[in-house]
Protein backbone atom coordinates (compact mmCIF):
# COMPACT_ATOMS: atom_id res chain seq x y z
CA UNK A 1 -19.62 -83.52 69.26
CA UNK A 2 -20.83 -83.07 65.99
CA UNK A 3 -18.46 -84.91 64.25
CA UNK A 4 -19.03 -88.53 66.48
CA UNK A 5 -22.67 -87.30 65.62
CA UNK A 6 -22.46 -87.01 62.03
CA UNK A 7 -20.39 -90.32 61.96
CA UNK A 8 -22.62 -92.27 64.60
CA UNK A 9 -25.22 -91.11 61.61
CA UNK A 10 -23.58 -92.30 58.84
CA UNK A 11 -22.77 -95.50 60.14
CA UNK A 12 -26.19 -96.12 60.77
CA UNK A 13 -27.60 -95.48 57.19
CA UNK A 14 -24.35 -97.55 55.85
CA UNK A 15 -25.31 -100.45 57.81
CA UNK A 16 -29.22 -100.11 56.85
CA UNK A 17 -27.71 -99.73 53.13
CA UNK A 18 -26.25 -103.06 53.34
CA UNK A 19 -28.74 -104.90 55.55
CA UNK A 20 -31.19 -103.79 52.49
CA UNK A 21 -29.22 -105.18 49.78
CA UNK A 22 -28.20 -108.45 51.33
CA UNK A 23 -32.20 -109.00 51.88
CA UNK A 24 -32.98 -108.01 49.04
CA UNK A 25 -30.70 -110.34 47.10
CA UNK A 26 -28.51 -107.51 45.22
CA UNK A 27 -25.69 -107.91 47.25
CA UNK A 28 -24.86 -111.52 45.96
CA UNK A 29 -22.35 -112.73 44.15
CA UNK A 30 -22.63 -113.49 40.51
CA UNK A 31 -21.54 -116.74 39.42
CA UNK A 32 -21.32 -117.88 35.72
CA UNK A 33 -22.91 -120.82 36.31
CA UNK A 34 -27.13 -120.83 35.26
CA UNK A 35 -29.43 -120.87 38.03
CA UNK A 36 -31.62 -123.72 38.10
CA UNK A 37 -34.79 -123.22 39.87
CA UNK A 38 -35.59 -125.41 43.01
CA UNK A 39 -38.82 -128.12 42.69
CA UNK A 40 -41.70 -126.22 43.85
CA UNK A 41 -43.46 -128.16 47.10
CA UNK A 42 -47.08 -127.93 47.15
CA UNK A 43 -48.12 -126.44 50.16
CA UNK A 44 -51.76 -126.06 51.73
CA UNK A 45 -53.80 -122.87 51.13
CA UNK A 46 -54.18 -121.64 54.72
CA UNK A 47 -57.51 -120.01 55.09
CA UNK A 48 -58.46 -117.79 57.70
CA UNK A 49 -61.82 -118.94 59.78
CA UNK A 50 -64.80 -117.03 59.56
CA UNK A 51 -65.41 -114.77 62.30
CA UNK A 52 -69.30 -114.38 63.30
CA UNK A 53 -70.56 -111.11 62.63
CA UNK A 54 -71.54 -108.74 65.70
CA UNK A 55 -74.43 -106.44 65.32
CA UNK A 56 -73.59 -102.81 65.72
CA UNK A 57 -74.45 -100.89 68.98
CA UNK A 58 -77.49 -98.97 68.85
CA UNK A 59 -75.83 -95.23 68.32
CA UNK A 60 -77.29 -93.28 71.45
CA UNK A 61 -80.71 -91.90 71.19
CA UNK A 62 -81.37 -88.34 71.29
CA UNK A 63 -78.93 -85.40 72.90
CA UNK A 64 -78.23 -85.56 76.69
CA UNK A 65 -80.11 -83.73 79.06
CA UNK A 66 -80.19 -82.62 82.68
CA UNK A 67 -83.20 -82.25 84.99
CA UNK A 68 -83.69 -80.78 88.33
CA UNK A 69 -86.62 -80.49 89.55
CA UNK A 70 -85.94 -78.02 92.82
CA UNK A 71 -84.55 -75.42 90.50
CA UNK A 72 -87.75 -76.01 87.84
CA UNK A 73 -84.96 -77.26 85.10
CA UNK A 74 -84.85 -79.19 82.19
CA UNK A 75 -82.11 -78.18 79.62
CA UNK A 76 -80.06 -80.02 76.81
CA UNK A 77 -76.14 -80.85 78.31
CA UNK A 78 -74.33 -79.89 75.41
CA UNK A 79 -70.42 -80.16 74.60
CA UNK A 80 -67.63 -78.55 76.17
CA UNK A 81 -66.95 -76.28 73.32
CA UNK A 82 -70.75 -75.29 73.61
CA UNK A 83 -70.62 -74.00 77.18
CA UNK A 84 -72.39 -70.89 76.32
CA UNK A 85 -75.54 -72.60 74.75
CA UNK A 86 -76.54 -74.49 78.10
CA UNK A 87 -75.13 -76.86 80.67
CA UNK A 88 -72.34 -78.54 79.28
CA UNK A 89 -70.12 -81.48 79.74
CA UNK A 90 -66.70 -80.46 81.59
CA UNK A 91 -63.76 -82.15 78.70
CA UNK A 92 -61.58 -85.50 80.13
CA UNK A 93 -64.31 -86.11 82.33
CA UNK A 94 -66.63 -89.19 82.94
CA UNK A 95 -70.33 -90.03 81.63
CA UNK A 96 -73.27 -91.30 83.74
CA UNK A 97 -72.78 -94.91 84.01
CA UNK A 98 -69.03 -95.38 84.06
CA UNK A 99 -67.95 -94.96 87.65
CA UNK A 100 -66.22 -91.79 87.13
CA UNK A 101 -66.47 -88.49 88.27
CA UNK A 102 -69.14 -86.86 85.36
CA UNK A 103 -69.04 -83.01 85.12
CA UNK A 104 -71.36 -80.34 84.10
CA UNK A 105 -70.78 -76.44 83.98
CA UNK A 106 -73.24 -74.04 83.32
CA UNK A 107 -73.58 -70.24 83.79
CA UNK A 108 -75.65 -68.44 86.58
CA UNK A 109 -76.08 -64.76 84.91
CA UNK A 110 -74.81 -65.03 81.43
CA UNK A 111 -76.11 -66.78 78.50
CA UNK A 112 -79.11 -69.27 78.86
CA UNK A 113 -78.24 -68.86 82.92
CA UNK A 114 -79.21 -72.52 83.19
CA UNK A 115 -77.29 -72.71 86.62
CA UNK A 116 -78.70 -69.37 88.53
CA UNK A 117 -80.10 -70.65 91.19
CA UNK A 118 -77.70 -73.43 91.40
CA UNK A 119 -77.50 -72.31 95.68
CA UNK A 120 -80.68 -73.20 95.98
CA UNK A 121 -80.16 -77.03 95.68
CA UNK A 122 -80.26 -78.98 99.24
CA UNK A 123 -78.94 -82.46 100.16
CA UNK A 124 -81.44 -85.12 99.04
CA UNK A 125 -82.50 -83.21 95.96
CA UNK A 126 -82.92 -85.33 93.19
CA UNK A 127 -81.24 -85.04 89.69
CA UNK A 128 -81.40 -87.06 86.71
CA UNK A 129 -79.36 -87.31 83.80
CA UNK A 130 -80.46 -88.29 80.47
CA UNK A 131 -77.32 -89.83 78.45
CA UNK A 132 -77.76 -92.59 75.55
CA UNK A 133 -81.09 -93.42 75.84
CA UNK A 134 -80.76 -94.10 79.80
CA UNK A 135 -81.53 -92.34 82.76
CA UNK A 136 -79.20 -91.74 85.51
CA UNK A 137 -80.56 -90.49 89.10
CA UNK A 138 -78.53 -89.00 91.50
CA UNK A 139 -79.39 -86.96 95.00
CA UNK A 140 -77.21 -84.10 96.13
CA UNK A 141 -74.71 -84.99 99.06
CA UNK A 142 -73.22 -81.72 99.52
CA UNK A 143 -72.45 -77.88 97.89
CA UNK A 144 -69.54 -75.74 98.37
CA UNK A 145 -67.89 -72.78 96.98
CA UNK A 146 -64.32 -72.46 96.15
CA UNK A 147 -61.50 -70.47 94.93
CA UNK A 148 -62.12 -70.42 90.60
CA UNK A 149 -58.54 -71.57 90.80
CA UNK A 150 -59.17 -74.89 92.26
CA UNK A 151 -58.69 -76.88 89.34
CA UNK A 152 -59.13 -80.03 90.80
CA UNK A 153 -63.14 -79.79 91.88
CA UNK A 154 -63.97 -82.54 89.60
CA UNK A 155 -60.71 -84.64 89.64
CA UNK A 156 -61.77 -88.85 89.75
CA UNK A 157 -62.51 -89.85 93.35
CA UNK A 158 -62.93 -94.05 92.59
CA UNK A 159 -66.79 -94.23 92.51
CA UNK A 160 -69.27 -92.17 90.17
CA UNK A 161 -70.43 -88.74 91.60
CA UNK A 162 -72.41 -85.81 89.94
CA UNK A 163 -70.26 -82.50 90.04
CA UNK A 164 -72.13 -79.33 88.87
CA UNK A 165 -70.12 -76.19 88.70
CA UNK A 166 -71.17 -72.17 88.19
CA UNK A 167 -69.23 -69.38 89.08
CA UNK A 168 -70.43 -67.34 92.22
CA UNK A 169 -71.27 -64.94 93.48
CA UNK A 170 -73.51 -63.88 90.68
CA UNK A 171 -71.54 -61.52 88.21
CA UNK A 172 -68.31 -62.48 89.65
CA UNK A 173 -65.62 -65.42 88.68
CA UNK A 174 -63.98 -65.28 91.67
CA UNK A 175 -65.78 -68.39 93.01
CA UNK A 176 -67.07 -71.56 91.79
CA UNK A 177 -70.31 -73.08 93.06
CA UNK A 178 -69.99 -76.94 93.22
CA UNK A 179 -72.61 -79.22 94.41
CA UNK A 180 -72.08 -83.09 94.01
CA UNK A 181 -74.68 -85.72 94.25
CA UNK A 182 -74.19 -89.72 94.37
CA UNK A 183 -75.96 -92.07 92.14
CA UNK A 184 -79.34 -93.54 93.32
CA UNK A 185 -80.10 -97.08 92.76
């Protein structure tokens, strides 16, 4: 097995050795008679067309934020990596606006606690999201709690929903809180 191997390998770089040369012009045969050069033909300068210039994006104004009013909250949403400064974005998920499941984690007892009274939310309770410069309303639909090793509480469902997520009960990880909420329009 080795052996077909190493010459499988060295039939390859042979053959790449050659296909080199014979482009490259080294692998031709030498004649005594002088080259002579070939007429050059004038040939058009192609030029490529200008392409109209397309003014940058606006970069996104200000941090993202989260407000809920039943639960007297208005924090920064801050990156995954960042969980333990506020609410933050759950990683691979969506943002407000692109039909996608968008997920935020925060803790109830630890930390900032941004999420502590997280059970207290009720369907029809509004939340809004502040991402690039927009804001995104949603009401909550439903709440549940589930085993913390339910990975797939936030997994895409084809349309945009709000999933916030705390463990529960208080002081325990056994549990997750999640409430959803649907986009208002």
């Amino acid at each position: 097995m080795k052996r077909s191997a190493l010459v499988l390998i060295t039939a390859l770089l042979v053959g790449t050795s050659v296909g080199f040369l014979a482009h490259d012009g080294a692998a031709r045969q030498q004649t005594s008679s002088p080259r002579v050069a070939a007429p050059a033909r004038h040939l058009p300068q192609l030029t490529r067309p200008k392409r109209p210039r397309i003014a940058p994006s606006p970069a996104p104004t200000g941090p993202s934020t989260i407000s809920i009013p039943r639960l007297h909250l208005e924090s920064r949403v801050f990156p995954a990596d960042k969980l333990n400064s506020g609410p933050a974005w759950w990683p691979v998920t969506g943002r407000p606006g692109g039909g996608d499941t968008v997920a935020v984690a925060g803790h109830r007892t630890t930390h900032t606690h941004p999420f502590y009274y997280l059970d207290r939310l009720r369907r029809g309770d509004a939340i809004t999201i502040g991402f690039r410069g927009r804001a995104y309303r949603y009401r909550v639909v439903a709440s549940r709690v589930l085993p913390a090793t339910d990975l797939h509480m936030a997994d895409a469902v084809g349309h945009e929903r709000l999933v916030l997520t705390a463990c529960t009960p208080r002081g325990s990880a056994a549990f997750r809180l999640v409430v959803e909420a649907r986009p208002t329009f």
